[in-house]
Protein backbone atom coordinates (compact mmCIF):
# COMPACT_ATOMS: atom_id res chain seq x y z
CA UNK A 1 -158.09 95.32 -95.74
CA UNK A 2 -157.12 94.82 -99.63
CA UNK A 3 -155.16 91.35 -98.67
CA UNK A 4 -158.52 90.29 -97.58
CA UNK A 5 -160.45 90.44 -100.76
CA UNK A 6 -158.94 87.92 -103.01
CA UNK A 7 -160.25 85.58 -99.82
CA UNK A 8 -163.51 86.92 -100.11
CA UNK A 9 -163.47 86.50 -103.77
CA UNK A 10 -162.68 83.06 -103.61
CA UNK A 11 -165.23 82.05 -100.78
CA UNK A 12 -168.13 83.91 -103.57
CA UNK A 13 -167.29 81.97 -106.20
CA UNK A 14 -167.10 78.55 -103.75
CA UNK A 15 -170.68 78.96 -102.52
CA UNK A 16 -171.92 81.02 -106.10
CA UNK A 17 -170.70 77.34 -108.19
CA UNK A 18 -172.38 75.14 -105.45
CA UNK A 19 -175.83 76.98 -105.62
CA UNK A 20 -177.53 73.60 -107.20
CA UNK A 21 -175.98 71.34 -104.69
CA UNK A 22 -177.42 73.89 -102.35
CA UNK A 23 -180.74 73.92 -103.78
CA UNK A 24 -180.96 70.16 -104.36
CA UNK A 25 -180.09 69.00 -100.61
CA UNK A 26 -182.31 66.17 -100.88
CA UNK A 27 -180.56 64.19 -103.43
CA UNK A 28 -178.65 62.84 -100.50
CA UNK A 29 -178.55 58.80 -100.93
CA UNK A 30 -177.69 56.25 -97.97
CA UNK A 31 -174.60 56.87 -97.38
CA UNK A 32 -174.83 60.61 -96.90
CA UNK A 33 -177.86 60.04 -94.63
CA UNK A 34 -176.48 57.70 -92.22
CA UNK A 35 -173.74 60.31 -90.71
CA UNK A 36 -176.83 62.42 -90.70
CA UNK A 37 -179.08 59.32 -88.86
CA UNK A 38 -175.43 58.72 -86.28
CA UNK A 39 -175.74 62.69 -85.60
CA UNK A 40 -179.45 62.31 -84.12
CA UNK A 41 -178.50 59.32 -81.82
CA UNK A 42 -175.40 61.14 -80.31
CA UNK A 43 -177.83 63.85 -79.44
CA UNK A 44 -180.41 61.07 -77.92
CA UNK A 45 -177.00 59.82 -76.02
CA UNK A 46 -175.60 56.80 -78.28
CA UNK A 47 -171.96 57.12 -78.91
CA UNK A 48 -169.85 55.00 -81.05
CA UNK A 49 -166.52 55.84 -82.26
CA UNK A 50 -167.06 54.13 -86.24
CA UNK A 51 -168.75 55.44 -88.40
CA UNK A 52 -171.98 53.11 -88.79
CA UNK A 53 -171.21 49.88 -90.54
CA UNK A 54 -167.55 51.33 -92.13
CA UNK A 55 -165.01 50.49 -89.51
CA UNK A 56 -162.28 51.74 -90.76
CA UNK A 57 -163.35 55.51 -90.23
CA UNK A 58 -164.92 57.45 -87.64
CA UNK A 59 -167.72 59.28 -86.80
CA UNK A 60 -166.14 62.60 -87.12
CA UNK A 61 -168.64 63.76 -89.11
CA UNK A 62 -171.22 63.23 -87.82
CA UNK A 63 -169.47 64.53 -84.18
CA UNK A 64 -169.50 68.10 -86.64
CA UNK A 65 -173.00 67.60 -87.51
CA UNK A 66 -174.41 67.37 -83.90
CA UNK A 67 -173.90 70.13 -82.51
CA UNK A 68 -175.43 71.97 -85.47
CA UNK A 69 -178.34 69.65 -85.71
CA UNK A 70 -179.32 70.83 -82.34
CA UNK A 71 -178.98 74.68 -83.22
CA UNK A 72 -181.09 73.97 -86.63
CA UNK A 73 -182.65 70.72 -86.78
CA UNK A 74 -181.49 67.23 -88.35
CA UNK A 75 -182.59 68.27 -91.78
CA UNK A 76 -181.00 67.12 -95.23
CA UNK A 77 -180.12 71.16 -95.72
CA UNK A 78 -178.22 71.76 -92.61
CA UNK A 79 -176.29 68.55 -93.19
CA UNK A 80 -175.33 69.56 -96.51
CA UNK A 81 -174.43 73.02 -95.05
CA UNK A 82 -172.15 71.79 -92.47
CA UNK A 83 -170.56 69.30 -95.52
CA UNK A 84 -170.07 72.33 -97.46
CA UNK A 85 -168.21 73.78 -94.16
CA UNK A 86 -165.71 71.34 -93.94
CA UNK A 87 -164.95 71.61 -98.10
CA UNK A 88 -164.87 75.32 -97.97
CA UNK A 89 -162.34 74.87 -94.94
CA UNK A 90 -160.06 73.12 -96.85
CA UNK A 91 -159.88 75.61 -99.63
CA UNK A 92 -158.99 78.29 -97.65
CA UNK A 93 -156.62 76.49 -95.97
CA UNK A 94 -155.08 75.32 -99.66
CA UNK A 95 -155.24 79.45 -100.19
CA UNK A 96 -153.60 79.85 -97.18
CA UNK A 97 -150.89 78.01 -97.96
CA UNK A 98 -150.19 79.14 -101.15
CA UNK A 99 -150.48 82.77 -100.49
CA UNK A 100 -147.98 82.98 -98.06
CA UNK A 101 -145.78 82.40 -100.36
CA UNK A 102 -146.39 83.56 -103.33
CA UNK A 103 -148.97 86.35 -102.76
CA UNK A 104 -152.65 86.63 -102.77
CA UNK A 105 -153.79 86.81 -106.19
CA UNK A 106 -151.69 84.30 -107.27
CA UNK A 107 -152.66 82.07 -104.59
CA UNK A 108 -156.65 82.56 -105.46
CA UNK A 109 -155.93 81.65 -109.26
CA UNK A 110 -154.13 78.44 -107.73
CA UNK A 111 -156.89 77.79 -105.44
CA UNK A 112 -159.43 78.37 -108.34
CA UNK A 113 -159.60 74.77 -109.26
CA UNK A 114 -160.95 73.73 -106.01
CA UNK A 115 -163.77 75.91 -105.95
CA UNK A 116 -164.41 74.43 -109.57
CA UNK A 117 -164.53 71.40 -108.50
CA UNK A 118 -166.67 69.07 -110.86
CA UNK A 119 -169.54 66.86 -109.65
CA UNK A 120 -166.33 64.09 -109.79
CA UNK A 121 -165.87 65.21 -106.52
CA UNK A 122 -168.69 67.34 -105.35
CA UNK A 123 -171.15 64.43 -105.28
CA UNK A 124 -169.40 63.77 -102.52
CA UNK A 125 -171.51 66.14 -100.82
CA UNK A 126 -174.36 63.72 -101.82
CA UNK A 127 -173.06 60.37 -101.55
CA UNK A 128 -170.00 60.31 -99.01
CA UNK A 129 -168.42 61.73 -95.92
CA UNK A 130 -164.46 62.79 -96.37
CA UNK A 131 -164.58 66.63 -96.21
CA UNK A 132 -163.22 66.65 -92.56
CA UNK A 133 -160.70 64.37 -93.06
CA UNK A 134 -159.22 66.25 -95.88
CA UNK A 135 -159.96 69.40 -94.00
CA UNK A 136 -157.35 68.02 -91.27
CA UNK A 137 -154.21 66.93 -93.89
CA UNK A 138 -154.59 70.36 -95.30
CA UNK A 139 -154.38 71.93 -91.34
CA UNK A 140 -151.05 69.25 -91.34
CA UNK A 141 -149.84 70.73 -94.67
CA UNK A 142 -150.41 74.49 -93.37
CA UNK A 143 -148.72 73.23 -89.91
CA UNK A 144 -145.56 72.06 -92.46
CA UNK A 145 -145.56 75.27 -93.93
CA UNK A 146 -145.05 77.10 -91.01
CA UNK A 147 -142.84 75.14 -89.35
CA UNK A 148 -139.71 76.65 -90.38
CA UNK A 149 -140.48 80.14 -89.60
CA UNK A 150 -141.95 79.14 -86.33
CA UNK A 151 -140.49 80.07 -82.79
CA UNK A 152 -140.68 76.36 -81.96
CA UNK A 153 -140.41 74.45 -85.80
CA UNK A 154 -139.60 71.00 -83.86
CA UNK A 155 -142.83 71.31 -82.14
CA UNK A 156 -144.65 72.02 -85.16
CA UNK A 157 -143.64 69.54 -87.00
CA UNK A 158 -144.32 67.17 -84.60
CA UNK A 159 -147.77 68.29 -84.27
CA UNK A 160 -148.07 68.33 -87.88
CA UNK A 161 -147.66 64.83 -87.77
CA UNK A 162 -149.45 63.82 -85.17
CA UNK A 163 -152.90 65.75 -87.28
CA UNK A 164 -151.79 63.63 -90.02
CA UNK A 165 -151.81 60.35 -88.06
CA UNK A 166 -155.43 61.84 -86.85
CA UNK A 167 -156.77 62.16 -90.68
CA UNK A 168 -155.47 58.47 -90.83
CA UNK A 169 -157.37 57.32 -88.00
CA UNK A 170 -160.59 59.55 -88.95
CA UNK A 171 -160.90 57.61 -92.56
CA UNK A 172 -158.59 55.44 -94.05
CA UNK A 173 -158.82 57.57 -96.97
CA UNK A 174 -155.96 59.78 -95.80
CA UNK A 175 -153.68 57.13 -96.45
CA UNK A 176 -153.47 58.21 -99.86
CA UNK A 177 -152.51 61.85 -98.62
CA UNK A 178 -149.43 60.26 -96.19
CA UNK A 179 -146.68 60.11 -98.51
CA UNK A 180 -147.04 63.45 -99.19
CA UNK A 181 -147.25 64.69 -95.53
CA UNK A 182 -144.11 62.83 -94.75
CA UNK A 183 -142.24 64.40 -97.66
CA UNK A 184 -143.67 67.77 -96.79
CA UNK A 185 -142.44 67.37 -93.06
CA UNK A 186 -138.95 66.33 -93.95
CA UNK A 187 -138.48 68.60 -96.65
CA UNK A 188 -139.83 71.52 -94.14
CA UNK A 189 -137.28 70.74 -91.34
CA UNK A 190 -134.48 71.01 -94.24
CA UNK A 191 -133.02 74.54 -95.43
CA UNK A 192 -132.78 73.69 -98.81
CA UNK A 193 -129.00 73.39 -98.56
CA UNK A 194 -126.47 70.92 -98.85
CA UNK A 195 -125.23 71.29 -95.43
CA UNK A 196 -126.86 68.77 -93.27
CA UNK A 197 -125.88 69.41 -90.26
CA UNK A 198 -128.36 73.07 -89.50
CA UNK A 199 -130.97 70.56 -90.32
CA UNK A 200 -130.52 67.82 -88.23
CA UNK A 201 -132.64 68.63 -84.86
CA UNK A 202 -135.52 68.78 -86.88
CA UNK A 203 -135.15 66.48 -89.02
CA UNK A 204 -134.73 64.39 -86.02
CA UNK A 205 -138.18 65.91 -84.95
CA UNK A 206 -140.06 64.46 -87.77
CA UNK A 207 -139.07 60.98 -87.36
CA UNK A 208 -139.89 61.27 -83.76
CA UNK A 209 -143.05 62.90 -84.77
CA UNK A 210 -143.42 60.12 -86.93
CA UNK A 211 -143.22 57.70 -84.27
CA UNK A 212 -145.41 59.15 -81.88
CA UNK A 213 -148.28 59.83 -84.76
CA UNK A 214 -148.12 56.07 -85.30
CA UNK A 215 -148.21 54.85 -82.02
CA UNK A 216 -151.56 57.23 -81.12
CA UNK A 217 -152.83 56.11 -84.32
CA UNK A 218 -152.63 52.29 -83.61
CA UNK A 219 -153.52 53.52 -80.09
CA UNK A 220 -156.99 55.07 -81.15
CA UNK A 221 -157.56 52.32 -83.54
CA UNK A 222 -157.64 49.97 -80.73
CA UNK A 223 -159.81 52.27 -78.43
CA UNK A 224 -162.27 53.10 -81.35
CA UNK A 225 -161.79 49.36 -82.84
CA UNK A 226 -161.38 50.26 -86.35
CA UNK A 227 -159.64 47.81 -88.99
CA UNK A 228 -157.68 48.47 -91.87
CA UNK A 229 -160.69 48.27 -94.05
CA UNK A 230 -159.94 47.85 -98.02
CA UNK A 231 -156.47 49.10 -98.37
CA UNK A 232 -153.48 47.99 -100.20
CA UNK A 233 -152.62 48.28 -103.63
CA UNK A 234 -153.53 45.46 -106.08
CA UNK A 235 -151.22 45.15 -109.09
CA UNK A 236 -153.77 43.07 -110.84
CA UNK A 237 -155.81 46.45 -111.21
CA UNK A 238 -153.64 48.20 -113.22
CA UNK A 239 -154.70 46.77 -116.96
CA UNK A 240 -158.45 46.91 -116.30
CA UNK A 241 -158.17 50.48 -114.05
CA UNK A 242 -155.86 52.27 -116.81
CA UNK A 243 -158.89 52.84 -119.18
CA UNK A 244 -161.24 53.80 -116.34
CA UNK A 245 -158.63 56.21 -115.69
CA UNK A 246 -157.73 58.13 -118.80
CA UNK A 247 -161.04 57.24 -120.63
CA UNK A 248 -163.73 58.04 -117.66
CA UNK A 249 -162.56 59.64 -114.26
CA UNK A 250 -159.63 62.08 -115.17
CA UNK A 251 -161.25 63.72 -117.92
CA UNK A 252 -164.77 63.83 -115.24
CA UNK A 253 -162.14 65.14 -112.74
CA UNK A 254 -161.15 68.80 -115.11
CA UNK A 255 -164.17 68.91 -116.91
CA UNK A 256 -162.40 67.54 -120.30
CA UNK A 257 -165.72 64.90 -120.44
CA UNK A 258 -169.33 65.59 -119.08
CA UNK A 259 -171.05 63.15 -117.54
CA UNK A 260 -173.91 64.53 -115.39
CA UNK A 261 -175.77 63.76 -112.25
CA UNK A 262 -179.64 62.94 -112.97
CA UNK A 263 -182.11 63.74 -110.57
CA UNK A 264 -182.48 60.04 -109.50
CA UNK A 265 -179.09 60.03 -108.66
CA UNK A 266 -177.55 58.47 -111.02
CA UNK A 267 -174.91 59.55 -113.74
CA UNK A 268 -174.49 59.29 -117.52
CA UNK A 269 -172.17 60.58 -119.87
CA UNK A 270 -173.50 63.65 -121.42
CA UNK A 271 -172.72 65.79 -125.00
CA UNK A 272 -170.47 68.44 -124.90
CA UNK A 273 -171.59 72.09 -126.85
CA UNK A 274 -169.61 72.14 -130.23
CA UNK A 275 -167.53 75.58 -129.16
CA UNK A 276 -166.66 73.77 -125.83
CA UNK A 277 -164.47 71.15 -127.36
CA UNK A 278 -161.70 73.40 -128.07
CA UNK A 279 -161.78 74.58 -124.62
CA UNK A 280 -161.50 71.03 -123.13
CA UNK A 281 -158.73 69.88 -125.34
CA UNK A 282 -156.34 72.60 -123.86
CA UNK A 283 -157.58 72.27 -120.90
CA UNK A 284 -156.57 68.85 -120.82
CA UNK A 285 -153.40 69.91 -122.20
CA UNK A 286 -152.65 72.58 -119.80
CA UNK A 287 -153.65 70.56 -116.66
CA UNK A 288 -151.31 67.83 -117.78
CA UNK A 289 -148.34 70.66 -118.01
CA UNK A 290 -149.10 72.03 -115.18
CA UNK A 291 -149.47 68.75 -112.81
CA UNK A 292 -145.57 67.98 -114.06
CA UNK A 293 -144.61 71.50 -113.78
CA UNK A 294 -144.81 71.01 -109.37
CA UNK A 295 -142.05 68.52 -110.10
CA UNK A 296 -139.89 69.97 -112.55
CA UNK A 297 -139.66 73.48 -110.61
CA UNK A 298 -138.36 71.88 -107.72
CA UNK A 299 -134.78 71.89 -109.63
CA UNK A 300 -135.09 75.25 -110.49
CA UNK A 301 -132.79 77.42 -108.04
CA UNK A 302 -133.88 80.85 -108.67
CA UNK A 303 -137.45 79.65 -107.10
CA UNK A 304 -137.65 80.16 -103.45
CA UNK A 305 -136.72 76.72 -101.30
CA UNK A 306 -140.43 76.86 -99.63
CA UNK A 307 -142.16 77.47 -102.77
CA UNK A 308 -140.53 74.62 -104.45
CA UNK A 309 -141.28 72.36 -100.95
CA UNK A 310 -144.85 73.63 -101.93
CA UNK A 311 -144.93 72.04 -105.47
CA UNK A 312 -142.73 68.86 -104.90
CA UNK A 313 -145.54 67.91 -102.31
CA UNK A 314 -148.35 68.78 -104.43
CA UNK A 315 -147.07 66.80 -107.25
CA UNK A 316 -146.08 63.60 -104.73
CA UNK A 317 -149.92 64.18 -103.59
CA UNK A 318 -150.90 63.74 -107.09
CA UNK A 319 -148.96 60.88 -108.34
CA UNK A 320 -149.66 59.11 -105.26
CA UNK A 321 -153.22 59.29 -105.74
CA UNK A 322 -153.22 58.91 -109.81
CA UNK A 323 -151.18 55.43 -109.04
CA UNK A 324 -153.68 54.66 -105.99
CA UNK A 325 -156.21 54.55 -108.32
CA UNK A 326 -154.58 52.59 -110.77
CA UNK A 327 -154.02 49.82 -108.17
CA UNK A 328 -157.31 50.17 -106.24
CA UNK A 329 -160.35 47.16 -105.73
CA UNK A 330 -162.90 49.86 -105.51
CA UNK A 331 -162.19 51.99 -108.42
CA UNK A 332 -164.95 49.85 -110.43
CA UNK A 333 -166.96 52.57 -112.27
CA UNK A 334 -167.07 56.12 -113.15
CA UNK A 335 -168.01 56.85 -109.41
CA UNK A 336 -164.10 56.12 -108.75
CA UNK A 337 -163.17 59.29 -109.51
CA UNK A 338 -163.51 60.28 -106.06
CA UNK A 339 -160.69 58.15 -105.23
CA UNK A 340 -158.79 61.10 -107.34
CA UNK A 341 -159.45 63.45 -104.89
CA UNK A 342 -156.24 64.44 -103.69
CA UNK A 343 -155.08 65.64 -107.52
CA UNK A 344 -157.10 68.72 -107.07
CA UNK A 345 -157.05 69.66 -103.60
CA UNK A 346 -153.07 69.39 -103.47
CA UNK A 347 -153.11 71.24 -106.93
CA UNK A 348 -152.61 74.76 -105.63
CA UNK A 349 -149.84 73.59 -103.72
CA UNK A 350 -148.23 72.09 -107.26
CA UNK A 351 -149.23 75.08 -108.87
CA UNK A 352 -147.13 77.33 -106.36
CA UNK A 353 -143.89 77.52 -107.93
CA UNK A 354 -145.13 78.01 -111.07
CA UNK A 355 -146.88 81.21 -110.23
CA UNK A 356 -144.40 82.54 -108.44
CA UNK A 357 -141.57 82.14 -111.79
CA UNK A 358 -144.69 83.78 -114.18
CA UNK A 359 -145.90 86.27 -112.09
CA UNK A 360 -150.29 86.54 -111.51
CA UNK A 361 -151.03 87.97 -114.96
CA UNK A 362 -149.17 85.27 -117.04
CA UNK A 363 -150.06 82.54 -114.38
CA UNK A 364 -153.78 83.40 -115.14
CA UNK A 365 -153.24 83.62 -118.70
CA UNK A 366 -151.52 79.96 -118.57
CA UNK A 367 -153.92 78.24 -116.48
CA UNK A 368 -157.01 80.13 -118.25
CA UNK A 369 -157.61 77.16 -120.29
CA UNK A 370 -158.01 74.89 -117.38
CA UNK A 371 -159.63 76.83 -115.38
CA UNK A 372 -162.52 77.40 -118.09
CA UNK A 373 -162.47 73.70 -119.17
CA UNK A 374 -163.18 72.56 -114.81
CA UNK A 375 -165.42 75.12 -114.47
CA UNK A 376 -167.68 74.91 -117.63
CA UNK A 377 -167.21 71.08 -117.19
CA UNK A 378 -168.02 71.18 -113.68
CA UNK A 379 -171.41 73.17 -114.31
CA UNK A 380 -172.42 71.02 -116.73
CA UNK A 381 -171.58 68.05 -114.92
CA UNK A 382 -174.68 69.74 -112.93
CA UNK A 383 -177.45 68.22 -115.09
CA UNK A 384 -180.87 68.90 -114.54
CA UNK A 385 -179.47 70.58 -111.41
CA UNK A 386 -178.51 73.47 -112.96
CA UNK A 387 -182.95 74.53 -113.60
CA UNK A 388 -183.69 74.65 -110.04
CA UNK A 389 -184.62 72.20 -107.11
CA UNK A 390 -185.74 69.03 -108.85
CA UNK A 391 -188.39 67.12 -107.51
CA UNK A 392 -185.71 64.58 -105.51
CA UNK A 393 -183.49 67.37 -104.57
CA UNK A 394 -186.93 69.05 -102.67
CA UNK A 395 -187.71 65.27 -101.25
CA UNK A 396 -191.33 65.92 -102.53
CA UNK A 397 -191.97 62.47 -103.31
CA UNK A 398 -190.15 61.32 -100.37
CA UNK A 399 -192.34 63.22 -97.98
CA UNK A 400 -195.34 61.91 -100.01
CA UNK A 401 -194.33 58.22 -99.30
CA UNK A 402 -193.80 59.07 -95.40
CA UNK A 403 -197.44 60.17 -95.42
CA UNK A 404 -198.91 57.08 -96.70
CA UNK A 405 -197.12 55.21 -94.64
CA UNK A 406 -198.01 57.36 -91.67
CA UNK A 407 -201.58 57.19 -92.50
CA UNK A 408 -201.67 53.25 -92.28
CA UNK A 409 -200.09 53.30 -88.93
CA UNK A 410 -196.64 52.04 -90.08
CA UNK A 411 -193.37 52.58 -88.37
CA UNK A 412 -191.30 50.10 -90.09
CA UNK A 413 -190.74 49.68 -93.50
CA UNK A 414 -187.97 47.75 -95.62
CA UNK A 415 -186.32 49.15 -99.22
CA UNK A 416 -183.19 48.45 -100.81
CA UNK A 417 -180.20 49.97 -98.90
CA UNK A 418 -179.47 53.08 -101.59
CA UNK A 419 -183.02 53.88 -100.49
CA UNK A 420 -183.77 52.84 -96.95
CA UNK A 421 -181.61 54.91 -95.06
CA UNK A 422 -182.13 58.22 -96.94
CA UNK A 423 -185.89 57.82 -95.98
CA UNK A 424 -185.24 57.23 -92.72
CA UNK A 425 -183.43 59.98 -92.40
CA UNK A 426 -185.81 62.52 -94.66
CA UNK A 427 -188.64 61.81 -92.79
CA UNK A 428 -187.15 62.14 -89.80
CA UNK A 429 -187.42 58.53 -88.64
CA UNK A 430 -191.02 58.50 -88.96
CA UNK A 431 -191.26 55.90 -89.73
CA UNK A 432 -188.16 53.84 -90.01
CA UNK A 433 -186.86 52.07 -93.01
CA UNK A 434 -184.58 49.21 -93.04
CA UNK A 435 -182.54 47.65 -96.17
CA UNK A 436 -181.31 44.53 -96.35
CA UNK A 437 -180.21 42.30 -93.28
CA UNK A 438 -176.87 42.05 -95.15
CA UNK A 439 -176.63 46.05 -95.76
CA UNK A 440 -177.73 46.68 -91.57
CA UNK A 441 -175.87 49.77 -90.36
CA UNK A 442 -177.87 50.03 -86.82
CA UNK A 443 -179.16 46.68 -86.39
CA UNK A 444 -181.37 46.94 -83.72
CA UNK A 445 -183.93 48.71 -86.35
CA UNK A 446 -184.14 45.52 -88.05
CA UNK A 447 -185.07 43.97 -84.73
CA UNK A 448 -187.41 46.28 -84.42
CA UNK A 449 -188.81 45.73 -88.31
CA UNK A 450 -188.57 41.92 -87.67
CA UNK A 451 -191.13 42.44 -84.28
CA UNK A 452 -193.71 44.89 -86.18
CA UNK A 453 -197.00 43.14 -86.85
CA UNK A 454 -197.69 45.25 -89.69
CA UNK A 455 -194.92 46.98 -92.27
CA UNK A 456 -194.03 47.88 -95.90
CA UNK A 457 -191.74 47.46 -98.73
CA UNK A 458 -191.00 50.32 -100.80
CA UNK A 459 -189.63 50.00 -104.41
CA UNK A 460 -188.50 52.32 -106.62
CA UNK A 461 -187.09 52.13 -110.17
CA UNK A 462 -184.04 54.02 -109.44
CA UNK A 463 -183.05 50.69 -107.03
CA UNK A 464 -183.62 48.29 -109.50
CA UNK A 465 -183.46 45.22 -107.15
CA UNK A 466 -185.13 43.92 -105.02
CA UNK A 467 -188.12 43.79 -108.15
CA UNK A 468 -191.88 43.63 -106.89
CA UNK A 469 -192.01 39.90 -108.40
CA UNK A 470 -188.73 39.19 -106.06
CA UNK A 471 -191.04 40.83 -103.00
CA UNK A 472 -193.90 39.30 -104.01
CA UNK A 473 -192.37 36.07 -104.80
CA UNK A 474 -190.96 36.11 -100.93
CA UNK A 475 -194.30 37.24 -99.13
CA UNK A 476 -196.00 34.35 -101.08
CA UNK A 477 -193.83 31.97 -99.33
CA UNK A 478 -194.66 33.19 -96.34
CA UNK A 479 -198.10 33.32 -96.81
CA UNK A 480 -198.85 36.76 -96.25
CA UNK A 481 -200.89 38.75 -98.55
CA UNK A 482 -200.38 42.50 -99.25
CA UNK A 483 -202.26 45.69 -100.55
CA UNK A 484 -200.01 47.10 -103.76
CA UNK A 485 -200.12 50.87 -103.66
CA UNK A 486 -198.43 53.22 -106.02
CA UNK A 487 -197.66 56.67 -104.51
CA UNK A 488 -195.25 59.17 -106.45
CA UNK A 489 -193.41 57.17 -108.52
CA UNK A 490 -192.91 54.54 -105.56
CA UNK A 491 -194.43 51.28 -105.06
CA UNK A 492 -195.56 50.72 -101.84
CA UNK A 493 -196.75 47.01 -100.69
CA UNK A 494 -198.57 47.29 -97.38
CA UNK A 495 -198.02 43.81 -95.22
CA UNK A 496 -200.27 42.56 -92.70
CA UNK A 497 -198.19 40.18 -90.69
C-alpha cells in the first residue's frame, strides 16, 4: 500500500496547483472551444477525422470529449476536466517511468516539475488541444521502457513505435517528440554492451517497427486527409528566435520570469516579490545543470544501463525541442513557449540518472531550488486567477450577451474569430456566432449567417479588430442601418437585413 502514496501525493498536488484553471473554466478562447463545438456534432452524428480547420491533426480530442459530454453535458467545465485528464495521464505515466527505476520517491521529486507546470504550458488548457497527443508518446516511452524486461521485447518495441507514429498522425506536434522515441527504441533493444550481436533481433525489430509506424502513418494521413501543416525548420529563425528564447519563453517555462494571464485572456509580463529573485536565479541555475546532467550521466558506468537510456532520451527530448524552437515560423511571441513543451514533460526522464547517483534526500535538496522557482513562478504566472473565478472565467458576461441576443430573436451573429467560436460554444449554440469568412472552421454556419434576415456583430475590446467604425463603415455600404447596444462590456450592433 506504501508504494502507492508517493502516486497519490503527486496526483494532490497536480489537481491542488490547477485549482484556478479549475475555477476559471470559462476563460477558454476559440481554439479551445472548437474541439468542444466538433464534440457536440459527433454526438448529433457528423464525423470528420481533422480537427476543424487544422489539417494536420485530428480530432482526437474531441473523440475523448464525446463520450463525456454525453454523461455531463457540453459545458466549458467538463471540457476542461477531461483536458486536465489527458495532462494528469501523462504525468503519471512520466512517474511511471521513472519509478521503476529508480524508486518512488525519487521518481515523484522528478515528476514534480510537471505538476508545476507554469501557465507557459498550462494555458494550454485554455487555448489549445495537445494533452492526448503527448499523453500517447509518453504510453510509447513507458512501452520502451519495458521492452527489455518483457516476455516478448520485439513486440513491444514494435508497438512502441507504431503509438509513436499514432501521436504523429494525431498532431503534427509530436514530431518534435520523434527523435527521441527513436533513440529511446534503439537504445532499449541494446544491452548496454559492446557486444552487438545479443542485440541484434531487436534491434532489427525497431527498424521494422519503424517501417511499419511510417507506412500506417502515411496510410491514415491519406484516409483522414491530413497535410504536413507548418513543419520544417527555418534557419532564418534562429537570430530573431534566440532572444524570444532566453529573454521571454524559457525563463516563462521554470518560473525564472512572471508574466501572467489576465482575465481577458491576454498576458503581460508581471513584477517579481523582492525575496523571490534569489530563488529564481538558482533556479535558473539549477535547471540549466540539471537539463545537461541527462547527458553527461549517460557516460557514467556505475549508473544502471536503463537509467542512463532514461536520461539520454530525456535530454535528446529537450534539445530537440529547445533547437525546434529556435528554427520555428510560429514561435512569434511569448505564447511560443508552448512549442517548449517537451523540455518539461521529458524532464523526469533526464532527471532519472541523476537521482538514482544522489539518492532522494540529496536529489530533493539539489533540485529544491527549481522546484520552488516553477512552482512559485507558476502560481504567480496565475494572475488575477489566483482570487477566485473572475468574471470571464464564470462566462457571466458571456451569458449576458447570449440573452440579449436571444431576446431579439437572433440566431446568428458574427465577432472576430478569438471571440466567435468561444460564444458559440458557451452558450451552447444559441445562438451561433461566426468570425471571419477567412477564419471559417464549419462553414456551413456562415451559410447559415449569410441567409439570416436579421443578425449581430459583437465587439469587444479584448479583440481589438474588427473596430465598430470598421463595422459600421461596412454596414453603411450596404445600406443597412443598425441599433448600437452596449451589454457587459460588449458592443452589440443589432442588423436588420
Amino acid at each position: 500500500m506504501k508504494r502507492w502514496i508517493p502516486l497519490a501525493v503527486l496526483t494532490a498536488i497536480f489537481v491542488l496547483f490547477r485549482v484556478p484553471v479549475l475555477l476559471n473554466a470559462g476563460l477558454l478562447n476559440s481554439d479551445g472551444a472548437i474541439a468542444g463545438l466538433q464534440a457536440r456534432a459527433m454526438l448529433a452524428g457528423e464525423w470528420e477525422w481533422a480537427h476543424w480547420g487544422r489539417h494536420y491533426l485530428t480530432s482526437l480530442d474531441s473523440v475523448v470529449a464525446a463520450p463525456f459530454f454525453a454523461i455531463f453535458g457540453a459545458t466549458p467545465q467538463v471540457l476542461l476536466a477531461v483536458t486536465l485528464l489527458g495532462q494528469l495521464t501523462f504525468t503519471w505515466l512520466a512517474y511511471a517511468i521513472v519509478s521503476r527505476r529508480v524508486g518512488a520517491w525519487p521518481a515523484l521529486i522528478a515528476t514534480l516539475p510537471v505538476a508545476f507546470m507554469t501557465m507557459a504550458l498550462n494555458i494550454y488548457l485554455f487555448f489549445d488541444v495537445r494533452q492526448w497527443c503527448v499523453a500517447l508518446v509518453l504510453l510509447a516511452c513507458w512501452l520502451f521502457d519495458r521492452a527489455p524486461e518483457a516476455a516478448r521485447p520485439r513486440v513491444m518495441l514494435v508497438v512502441g513505435l507504431v503509438v509513436s507514429f499514432v501521436a504523429l498522425f494525431v498532431d503534427l506536434f509530436a514530431v518534435q517528440f520523434l527523435p527521441g522515441l527513436i533513440l529511446f527504441a534503439v537504445l532499449s533493444a541494446h544491452d548496454g554492451t559492446l557486444k552487438l550481436r545479443p542485440s541484434l533481433p531487436r534491434l532489427l525489430a525497431v527498424v521494422g517497427g519503424l517501417g511499419l509506424g511510417f507506412f500506417l502513418l502515411q496510410t491514415m494521413r491519406g484516409v483522414a486527409h491530413l497535410n504536413t501543416g507548418r513543419a520544417g525548420l527555418q534557419l532564418s529563425r534562429v537570430a530573431t528566435n534566440w532572444p524570444l528564447l532566453v529573454d521571454q519563453c524559457l525563463p516563462w517555462l521554470i518560473g525564472a520570469k512572471v508574466f501572467a494571464i489576465e482575465d481577458t485572456g491576454g498576458i503581460d509580463p508581471a513584477a517579481s516579490p523582492g525575496w523571490f529573485l534569489p530563488v529564481q536565479l538558482a533556479g535558473a541555475i539549477v535547471f540549466g545543470g540539471v537539463l545537461l546532467s541527462g547527458a553527461v550521466l549517460f557516460f557514467v558506468q556505475r549508473i544502471p544501463w536503463r537509467v542512463r537510456v532514461l536520461g539520454a532520451v530525456g535530454a535528446g527530448m529537450a534539445f530537440t525541442s529547445l533547437a525546434g524552437f529556435l528554427g520555428s515560423g510560429t514561435a512569434q511571441d511569448i505564447l511560443g513557449a508552448r512549442l517548449l513543451l517537451p523540455v518539461i514533460v521529458a524532464l523526469p526522464l533526464t532527471l532519472a540518472p541523476l537521482a538514482h547517483l544522489v539518492g532522494a534526500r540529496r536529489f530533493a535538496l539539489i533540485l529544491a531550488p527549481y522546484l520552488l522557482c516553477t512552482a512559485i513562478g507558476g502560481w504567480l504566472s496565475y494572475g488575477p486567477l489566483v482570487g477566485g473565478t473572475t468574471a470571464r472565467g464564470a462566462m457571466t458576461e458571456e451569458r449576458a450577451v447570449g440573452a440579449l441576443l436571444r431576446e431579439r430573436g437572433i440566431k446568428y451573429a458574427a465577432a472576430d474569430y478569438w471571440i466567435a467560436y468561444r460564444l458559440t460554444f458557451i452558450l451552447g449554440e444559441d445562438p451561433i456566432v461566426v468570425p471571419e469568412a477567412s477564419e471559417d472552421r464549419y462553414p456551413r454556419w456562415r451559410t447559415e449567417f449569410d441567409a439570416q434576415p436579421k443578425v449581430a456583430y459583437v465587439l469587444h475590446p479584448s479583440s481589438p479588430a474588427p473596430t465598430f467604425e470598421t463595422i459600421a463603415a461596412q454596414l453603411a455600404a450596404q445600406h443597412l442601418e443598425f441599433e448600437k447596444i452596449e451589454v457587459a462590456g460588449y458592443t452589440v450592433l443589432i442588423v436588420d437585413r
